[in-house]
N, C-alpha and C. Protein backbone atom coordinates (compact mmCIF):
# COMPACT_ATOMS: atom_id res chain seq x y z
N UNK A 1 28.07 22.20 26.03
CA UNK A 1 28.63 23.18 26.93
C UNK A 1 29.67 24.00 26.19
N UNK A 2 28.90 24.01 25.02
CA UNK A 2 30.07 25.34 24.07
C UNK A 2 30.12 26.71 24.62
N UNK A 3 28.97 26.92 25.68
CA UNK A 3 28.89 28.55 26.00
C UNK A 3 30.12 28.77 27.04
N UNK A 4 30.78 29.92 26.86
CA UNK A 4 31.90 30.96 27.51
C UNK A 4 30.83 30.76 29.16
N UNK A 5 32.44 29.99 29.89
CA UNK A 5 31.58 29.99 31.30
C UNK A 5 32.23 31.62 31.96
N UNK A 6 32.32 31.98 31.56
CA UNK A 6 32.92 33.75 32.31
C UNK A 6 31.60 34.02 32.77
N UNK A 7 30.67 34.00 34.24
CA UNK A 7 29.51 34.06 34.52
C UNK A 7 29.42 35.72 34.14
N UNK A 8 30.21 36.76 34.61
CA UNK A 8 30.66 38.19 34.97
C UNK A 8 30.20 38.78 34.01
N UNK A 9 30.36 38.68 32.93
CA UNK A 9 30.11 38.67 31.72
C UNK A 9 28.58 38.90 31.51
N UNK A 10 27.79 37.78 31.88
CA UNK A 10 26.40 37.58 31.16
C UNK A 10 25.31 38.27 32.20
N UNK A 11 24.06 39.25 31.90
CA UNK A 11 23.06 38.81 33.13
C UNK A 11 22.82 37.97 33.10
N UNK A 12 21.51 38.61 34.52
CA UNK A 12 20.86 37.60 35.02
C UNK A 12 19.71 36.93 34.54
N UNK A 13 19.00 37.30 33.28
CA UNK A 13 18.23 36.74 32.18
C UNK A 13 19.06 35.68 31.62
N UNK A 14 20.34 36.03 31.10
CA UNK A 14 20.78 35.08 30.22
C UNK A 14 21.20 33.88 30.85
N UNK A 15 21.62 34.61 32.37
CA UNK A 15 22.42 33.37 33.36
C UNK A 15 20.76 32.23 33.62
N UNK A 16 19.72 32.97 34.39
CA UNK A 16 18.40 31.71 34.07
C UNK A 16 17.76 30.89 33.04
N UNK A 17 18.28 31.95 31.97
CA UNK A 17 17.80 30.70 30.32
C UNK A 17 18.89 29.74 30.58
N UNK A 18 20.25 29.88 30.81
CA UNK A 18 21.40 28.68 30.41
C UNK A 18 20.84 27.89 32.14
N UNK A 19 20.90 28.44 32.77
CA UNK A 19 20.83 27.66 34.02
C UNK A 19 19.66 26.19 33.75
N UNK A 20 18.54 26.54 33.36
CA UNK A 20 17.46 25.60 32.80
C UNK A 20 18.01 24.69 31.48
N UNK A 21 18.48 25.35 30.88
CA UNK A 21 19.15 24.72 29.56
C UNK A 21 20.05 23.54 30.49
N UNK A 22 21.17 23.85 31.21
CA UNK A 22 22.26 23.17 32.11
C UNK A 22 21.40 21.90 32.71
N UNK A 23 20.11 22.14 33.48
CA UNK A 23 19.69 21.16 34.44
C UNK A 23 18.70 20.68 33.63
N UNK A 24 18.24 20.66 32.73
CA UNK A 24 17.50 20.11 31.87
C UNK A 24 18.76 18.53 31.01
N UNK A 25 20.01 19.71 30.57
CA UNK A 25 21.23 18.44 30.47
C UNK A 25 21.41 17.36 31.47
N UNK A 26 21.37 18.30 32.61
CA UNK A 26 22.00 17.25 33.33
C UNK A 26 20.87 15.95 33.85
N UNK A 27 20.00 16.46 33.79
CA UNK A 27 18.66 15.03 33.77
C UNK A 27 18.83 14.44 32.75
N UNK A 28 19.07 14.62 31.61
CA UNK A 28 18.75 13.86 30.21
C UNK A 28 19.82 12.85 30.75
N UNK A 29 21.13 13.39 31.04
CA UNK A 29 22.09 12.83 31.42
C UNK A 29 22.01 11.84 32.45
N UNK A 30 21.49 11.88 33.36
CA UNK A 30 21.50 11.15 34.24
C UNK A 30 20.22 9.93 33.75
N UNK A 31 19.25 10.04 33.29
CA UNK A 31 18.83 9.37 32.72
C UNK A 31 19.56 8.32 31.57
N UNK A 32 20.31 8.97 30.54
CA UNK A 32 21.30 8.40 29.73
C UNK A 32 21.99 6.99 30.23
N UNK A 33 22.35 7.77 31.63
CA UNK A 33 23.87 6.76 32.51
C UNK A 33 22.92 5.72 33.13
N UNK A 34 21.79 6.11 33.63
CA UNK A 34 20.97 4.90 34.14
C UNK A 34 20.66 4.18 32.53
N UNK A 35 20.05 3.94 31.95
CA UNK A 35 19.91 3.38 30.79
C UNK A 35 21.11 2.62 30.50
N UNK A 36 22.17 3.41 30.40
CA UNK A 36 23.40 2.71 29.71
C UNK A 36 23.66 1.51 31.02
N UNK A 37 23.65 1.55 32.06
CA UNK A 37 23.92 1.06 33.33
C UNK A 37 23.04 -0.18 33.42
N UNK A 38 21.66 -0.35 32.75
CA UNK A 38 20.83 -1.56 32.63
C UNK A 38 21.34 -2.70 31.81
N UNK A 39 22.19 -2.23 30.67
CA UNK A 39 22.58 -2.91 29.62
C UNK A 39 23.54 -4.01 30.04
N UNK A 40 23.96 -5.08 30.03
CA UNK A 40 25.01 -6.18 30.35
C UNK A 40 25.95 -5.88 29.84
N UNK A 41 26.13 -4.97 28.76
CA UNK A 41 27.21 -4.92 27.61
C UNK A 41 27.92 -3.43 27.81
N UNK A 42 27.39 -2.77 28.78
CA UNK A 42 27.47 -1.33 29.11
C UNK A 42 29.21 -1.08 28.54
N UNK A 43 29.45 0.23 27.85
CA UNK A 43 30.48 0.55 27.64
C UNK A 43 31.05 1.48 28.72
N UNK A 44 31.88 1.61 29.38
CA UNK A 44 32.24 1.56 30.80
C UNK A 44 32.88 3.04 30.23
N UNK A 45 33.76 2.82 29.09
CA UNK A 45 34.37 4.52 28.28
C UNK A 45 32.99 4.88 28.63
N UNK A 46 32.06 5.11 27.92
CA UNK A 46 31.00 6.00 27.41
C UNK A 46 30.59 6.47 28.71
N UNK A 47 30.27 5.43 29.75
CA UNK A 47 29.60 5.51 30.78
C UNK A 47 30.63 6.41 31.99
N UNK A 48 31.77 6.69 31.91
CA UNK A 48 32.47 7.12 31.94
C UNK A 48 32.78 8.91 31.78
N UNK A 49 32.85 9.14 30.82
CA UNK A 49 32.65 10.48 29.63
C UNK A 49 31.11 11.03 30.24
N UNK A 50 29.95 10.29 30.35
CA UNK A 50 29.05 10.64 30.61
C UNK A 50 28.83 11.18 32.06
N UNK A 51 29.35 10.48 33.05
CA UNK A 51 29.76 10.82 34.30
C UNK A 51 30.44 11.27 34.41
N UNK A 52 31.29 11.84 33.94
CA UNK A 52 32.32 13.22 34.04
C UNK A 52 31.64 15.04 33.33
N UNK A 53 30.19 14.65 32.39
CA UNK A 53 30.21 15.91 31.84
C UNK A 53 28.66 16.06 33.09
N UNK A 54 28.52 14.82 33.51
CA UNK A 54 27.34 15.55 34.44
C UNK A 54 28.19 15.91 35.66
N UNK A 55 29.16 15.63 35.78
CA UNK A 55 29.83 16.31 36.97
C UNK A 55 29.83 18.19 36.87
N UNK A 56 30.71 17.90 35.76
CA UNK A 56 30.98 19.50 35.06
C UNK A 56 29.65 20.38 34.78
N UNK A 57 28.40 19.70 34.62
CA UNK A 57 27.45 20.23 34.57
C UNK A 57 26.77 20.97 35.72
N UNK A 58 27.05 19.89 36.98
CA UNK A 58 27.09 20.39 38.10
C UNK A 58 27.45 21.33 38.87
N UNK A 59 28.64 21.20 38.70
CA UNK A 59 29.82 22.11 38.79
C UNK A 59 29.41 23.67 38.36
N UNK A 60 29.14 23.65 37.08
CA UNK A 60 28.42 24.95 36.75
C UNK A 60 27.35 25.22 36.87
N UNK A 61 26.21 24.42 37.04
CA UNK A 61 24.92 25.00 37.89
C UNK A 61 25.18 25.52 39.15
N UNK A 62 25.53 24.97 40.08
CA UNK A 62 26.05 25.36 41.23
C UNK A 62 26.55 27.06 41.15
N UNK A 63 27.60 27.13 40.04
CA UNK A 63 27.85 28.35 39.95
C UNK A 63 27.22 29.15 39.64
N UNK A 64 26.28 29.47 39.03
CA UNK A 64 25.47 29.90 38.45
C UNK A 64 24.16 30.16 39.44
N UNK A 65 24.06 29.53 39.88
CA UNK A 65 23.37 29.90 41.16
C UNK A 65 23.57 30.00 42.01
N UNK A 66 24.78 30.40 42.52
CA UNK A 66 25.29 31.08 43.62
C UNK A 66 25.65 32.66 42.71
N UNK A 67 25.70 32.62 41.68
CA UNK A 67 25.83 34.15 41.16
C UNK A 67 24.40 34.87 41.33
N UNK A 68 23.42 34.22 40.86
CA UNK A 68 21.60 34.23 40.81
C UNK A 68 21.06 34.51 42.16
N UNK A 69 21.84 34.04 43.28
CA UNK A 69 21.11 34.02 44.71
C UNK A 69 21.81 35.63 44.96
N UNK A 70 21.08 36.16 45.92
CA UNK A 70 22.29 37.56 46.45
C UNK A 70 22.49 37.28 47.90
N UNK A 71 23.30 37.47 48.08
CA UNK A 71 24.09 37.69 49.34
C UNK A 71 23.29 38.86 50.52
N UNK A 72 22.66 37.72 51.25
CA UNK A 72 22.17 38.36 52.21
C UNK A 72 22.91 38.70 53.93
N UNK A 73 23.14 39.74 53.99
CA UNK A 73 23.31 39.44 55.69
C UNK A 73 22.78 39.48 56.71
N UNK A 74 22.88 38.31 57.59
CA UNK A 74 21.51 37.87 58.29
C UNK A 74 21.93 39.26 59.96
């Protein structure tokens, strides 16, 4: 998540390549934390760190697609 989150900044091409890039992370991720979570020996830091960047990952998909959707009035 080295990319400049300033959404304002980027279109809407560039905002759907990172958006897929983002939720593609955040599965690997969540996969990761289940894996690490099977282990008896689980490192609770790691597991930790890992559940905090899929938060943040979240966090910015969300945004990102609320920039992507338009504002309709019903």
């Amino acid at each position: 998540m080295n990319a400049p989150t300033d959404l304002s900044m980027k279109n809407d091409d560039v905002l759907r390549v990172e958006l897929e890039v983002f939720r593609r992370e955040h599965r690997d991720l969540d996969e990761a934390i289940a894996a690490l979570g099977e282990r008896a020996t689980a490192d609770q830091l790691t597991m930790q760190r890992l559940k905090k960047r899929k938060l943040r990952l979240k966090d910015l998909i969300a945004q990102i697609e609320d920039r992507l959707t338009p504002d309709i009035i019903a």
